[in-house]
Each structure stands twice: as C-alpha cells, then as structure tokens.
PDB file of N, CA and C in Angstrom:
ATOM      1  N   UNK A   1      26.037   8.572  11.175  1.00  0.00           N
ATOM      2  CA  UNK A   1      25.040   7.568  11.473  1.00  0.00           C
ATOM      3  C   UNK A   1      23.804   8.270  12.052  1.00  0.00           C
ATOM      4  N   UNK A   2      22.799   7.850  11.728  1.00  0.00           N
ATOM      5  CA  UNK A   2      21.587   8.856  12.099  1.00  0.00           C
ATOM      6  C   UNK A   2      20.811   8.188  13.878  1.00  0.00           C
ATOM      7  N   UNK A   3      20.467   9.010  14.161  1.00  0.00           N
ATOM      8  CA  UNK A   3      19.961   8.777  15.410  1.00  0.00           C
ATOM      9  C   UNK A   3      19.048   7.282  16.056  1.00  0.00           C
ATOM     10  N   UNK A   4      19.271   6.391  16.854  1.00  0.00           N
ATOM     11  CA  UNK A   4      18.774   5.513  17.352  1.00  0.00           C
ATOM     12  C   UNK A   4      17.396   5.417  17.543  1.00  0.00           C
ATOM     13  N   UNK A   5      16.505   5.495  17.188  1.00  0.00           N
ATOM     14  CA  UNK A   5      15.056   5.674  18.128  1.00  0.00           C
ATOM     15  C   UNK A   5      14.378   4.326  18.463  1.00  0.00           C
ATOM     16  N   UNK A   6      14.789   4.459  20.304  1.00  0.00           N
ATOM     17  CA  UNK A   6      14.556   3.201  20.409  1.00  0.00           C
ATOM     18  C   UNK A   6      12.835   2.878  21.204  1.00  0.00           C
ATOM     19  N   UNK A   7      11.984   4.221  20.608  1.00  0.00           N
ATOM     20  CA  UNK A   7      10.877   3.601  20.686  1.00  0.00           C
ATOM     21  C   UNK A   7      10.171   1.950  20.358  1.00  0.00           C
ATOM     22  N   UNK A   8       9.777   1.357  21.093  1.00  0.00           N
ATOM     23  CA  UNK A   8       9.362  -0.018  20.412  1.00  0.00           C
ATOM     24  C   UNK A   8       7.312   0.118  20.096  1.00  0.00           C
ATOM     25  N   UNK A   9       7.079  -0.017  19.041  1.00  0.00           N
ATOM     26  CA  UNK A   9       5.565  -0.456  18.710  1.00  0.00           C
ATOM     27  C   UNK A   9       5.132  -1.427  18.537  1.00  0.00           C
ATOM     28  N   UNK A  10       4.057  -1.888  19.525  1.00  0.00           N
ATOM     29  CA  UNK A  10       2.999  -3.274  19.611  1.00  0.00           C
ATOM     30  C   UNK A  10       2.303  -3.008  18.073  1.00  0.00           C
ATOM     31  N   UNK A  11       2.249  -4.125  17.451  1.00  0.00           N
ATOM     32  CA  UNK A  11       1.127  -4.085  16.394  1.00  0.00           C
ATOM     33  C   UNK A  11      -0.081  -5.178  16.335  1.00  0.00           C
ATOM     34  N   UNK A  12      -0.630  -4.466  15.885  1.00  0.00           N
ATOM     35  CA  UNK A  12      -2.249  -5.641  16.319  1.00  0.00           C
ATOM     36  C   UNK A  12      -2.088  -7.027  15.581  1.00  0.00           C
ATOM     37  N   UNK A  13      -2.769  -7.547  15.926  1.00  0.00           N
ATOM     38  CA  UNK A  13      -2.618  -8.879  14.859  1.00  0.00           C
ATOM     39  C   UNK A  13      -3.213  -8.975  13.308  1.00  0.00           C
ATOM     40  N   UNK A  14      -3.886  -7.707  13.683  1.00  0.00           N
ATOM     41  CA  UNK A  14      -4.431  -7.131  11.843  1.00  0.00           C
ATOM     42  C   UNK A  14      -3.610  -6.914  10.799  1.00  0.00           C
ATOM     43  N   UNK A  15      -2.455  -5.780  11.954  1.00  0.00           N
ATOM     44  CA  UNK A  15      -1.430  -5.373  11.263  1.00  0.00           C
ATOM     45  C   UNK A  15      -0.203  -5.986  10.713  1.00  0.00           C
ATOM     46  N   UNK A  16      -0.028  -7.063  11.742  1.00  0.00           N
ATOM     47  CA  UNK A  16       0.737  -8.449  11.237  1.00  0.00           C
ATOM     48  C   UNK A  16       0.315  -8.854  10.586  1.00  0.00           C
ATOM     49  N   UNK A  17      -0.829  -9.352  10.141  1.00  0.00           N
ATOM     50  CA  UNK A  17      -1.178 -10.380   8.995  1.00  0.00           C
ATOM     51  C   UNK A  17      -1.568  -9.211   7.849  1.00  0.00           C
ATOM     52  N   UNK A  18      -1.478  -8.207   7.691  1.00  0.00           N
ATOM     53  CA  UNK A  18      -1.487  -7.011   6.631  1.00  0.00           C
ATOM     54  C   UNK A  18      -0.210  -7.288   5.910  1.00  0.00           C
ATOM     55  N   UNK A  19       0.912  -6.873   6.927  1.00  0.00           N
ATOM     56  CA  UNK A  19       2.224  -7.019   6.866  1.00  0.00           C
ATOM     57  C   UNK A  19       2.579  -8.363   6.377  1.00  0.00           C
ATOM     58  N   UNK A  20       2.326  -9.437   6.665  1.00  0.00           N
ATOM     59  CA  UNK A  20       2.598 -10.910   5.927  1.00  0.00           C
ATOM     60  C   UNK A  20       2.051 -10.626   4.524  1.00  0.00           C
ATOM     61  N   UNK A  21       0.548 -10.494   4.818  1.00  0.00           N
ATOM     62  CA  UNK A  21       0.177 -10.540   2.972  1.00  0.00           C
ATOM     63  C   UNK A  21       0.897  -9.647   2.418  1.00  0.00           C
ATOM     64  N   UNK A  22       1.739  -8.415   2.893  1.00  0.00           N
ATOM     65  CA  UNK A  22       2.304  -7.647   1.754  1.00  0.00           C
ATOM     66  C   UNK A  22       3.458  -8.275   1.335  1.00  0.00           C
ATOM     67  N   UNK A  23       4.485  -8.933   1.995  1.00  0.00           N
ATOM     68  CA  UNK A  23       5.391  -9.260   2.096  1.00  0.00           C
ATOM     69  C   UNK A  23       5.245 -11.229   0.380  1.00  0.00           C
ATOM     70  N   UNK A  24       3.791 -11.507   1.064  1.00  0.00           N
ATOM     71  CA  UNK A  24       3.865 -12.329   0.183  1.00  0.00           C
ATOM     72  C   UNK A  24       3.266 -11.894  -1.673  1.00  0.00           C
ATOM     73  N   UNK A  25       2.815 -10.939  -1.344  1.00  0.00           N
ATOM     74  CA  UNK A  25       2.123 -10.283  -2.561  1.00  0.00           C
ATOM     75  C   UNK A  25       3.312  -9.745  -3.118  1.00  0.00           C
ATOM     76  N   UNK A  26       4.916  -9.492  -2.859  1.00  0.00           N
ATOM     77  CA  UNK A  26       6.079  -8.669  -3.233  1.00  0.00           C
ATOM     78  C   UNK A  26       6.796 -10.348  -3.361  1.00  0.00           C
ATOM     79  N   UNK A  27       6.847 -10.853  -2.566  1.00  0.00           N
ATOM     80  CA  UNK A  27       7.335 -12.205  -3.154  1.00  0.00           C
ATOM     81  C   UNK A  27       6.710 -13.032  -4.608  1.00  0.00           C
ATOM     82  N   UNK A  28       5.570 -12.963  -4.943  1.00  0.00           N
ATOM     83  CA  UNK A  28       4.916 -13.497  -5.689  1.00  0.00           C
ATOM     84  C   UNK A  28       4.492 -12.740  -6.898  1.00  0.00           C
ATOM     85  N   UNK A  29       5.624 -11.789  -6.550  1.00  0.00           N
ATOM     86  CA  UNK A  29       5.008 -10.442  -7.700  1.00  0.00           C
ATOM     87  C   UNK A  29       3.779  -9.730  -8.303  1.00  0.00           C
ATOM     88  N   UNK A  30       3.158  -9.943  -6.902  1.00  0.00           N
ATOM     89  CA  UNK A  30       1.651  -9.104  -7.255  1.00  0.00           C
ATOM     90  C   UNK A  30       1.912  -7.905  -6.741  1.00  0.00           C
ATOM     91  N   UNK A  31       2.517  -7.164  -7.651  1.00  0.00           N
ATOM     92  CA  UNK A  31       2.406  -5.537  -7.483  1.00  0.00           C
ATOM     93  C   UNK A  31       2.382  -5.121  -8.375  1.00  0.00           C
ATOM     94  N   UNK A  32       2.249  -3.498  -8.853  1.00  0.00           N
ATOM     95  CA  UNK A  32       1.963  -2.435  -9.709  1.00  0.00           C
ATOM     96  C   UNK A  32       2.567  -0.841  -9.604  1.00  0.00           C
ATOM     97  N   UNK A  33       2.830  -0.579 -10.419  1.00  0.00           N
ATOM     98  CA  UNK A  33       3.419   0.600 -10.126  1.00  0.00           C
ATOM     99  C   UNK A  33       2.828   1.967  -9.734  1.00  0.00           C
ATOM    100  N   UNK A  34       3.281   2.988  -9.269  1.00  0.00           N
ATOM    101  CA  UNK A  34       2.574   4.006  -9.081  1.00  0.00           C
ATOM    102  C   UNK A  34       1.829   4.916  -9.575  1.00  0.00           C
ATOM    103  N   UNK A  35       2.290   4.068 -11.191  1.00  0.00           N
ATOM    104  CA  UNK A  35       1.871   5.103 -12.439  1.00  0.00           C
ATOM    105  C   UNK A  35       0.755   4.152 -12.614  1.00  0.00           C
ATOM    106  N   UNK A  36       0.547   3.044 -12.576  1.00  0.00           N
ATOM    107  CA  UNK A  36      -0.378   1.837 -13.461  1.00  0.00           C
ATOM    108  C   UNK A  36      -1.594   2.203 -12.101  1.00  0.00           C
ATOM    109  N   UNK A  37      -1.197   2.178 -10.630  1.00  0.00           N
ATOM    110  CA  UNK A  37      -2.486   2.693  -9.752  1.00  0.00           C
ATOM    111  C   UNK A  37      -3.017   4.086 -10.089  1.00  0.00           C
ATOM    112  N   UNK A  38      -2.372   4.918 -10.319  1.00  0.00           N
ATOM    113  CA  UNK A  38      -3.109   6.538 -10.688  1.00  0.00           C
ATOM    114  C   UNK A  38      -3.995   5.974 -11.623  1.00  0.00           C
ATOM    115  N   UNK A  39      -3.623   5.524 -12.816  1.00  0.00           N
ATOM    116  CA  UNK A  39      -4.374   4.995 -14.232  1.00  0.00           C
ATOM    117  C   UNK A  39      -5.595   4.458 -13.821  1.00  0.00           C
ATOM    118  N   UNK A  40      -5.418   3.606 -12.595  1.00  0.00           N
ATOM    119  CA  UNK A  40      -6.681   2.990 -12.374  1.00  0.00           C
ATOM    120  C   UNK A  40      -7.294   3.500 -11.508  1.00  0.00           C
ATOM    121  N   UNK A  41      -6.812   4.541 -10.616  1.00  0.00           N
ATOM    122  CA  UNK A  41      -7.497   5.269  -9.642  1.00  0.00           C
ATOM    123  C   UNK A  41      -8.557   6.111 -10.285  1.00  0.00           C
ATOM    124  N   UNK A  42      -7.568   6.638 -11.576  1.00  0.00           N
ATOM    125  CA  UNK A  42      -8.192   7.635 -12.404  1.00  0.00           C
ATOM    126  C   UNK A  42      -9.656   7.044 -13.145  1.00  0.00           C
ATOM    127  N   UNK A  43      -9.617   5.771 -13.891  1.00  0.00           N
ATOM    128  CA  UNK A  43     -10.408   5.350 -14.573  1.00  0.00           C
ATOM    129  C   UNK A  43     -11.276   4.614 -13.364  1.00  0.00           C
ATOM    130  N   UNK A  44     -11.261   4.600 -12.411  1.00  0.00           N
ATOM    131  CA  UNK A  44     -12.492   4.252 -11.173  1.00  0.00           C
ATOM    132  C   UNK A  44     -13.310   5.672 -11.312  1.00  0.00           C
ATOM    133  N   UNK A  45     -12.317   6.520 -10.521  1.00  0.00           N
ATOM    134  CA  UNK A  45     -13.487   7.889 -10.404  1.00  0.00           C
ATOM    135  C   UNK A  45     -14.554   8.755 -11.095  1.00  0.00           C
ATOM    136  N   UNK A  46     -13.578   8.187 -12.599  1.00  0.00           N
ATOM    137  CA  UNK A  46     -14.353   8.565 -13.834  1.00  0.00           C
ATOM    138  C   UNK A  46     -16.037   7.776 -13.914  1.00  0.00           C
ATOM    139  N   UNK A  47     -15.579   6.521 -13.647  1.00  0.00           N
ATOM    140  CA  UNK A  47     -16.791   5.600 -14.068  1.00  0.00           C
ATOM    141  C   UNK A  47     -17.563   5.999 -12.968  1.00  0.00           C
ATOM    142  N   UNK A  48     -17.590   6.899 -12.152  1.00  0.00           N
ATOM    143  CA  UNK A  48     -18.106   7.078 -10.673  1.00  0.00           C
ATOM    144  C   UNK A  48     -18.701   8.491 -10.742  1.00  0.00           C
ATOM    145  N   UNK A  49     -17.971   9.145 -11.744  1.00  0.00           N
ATOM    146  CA  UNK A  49     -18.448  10.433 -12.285  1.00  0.00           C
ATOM    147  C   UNK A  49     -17.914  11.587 -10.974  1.00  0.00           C
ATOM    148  N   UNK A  50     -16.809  11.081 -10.123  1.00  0.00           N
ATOM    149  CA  UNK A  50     -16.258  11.717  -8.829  1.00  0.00           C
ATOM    150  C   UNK A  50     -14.469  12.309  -9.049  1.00  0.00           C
ATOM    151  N   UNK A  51     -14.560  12.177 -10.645  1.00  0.00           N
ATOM    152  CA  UNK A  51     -13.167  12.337 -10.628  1.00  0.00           C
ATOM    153  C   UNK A  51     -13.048  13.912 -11.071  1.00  0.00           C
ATOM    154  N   UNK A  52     -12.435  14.525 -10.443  1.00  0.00           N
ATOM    155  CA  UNK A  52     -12.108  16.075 -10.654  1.00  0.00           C
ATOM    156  C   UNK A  52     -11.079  16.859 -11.080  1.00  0.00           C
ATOM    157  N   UNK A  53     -10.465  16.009 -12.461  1.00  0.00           N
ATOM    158  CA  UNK A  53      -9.821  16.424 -13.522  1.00  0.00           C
ATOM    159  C   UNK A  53     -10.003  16.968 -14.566  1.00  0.00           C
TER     160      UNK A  53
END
C-alpha cells in the first residue's frame, strides 16, 4: 500500500469551479484526445507562422 500523505490543500474558488466544469465537460462528453489536441495545437501555430517543425 503506498504511503498516506496527509497533507490537506485549500483551493480557491477558481479552482473549484475549474474542477466542476471539468468534471461536467467529461460527463457530457466534451473531450478530445491527445492526439486530436497536438493536431490542433499544431495547425494553430502554423496559421501563426510560430510553429517550429
């Protein structure tokens, strides 16, 4: 069993409601994969002329 860490962290109320919208964006199936964000990371930088591939 791996070690306890019973540090506790306050989170802002930014970070809570970050944390809700992710939670509802994974419920509602608004996500993408890691391959489909590179694709689009890639085709941003390009159109930006900042991509260094």
């Amino acid at each position: 069993m791996p070690p306890v860490n019973s540090n506790i962290l306050s989170l802002t109320s930014e970070q809570l409601e970050m944390l809700t919208m992710s939670e509802d964006d994974i419920a509602n199936g608004r996500i993408i994969s890691e391959e489909e964000l590179d694709r689009l990371d890639e085709a941003y930088f390009k159109s930006k002329g900042d991509f260094s591939n």
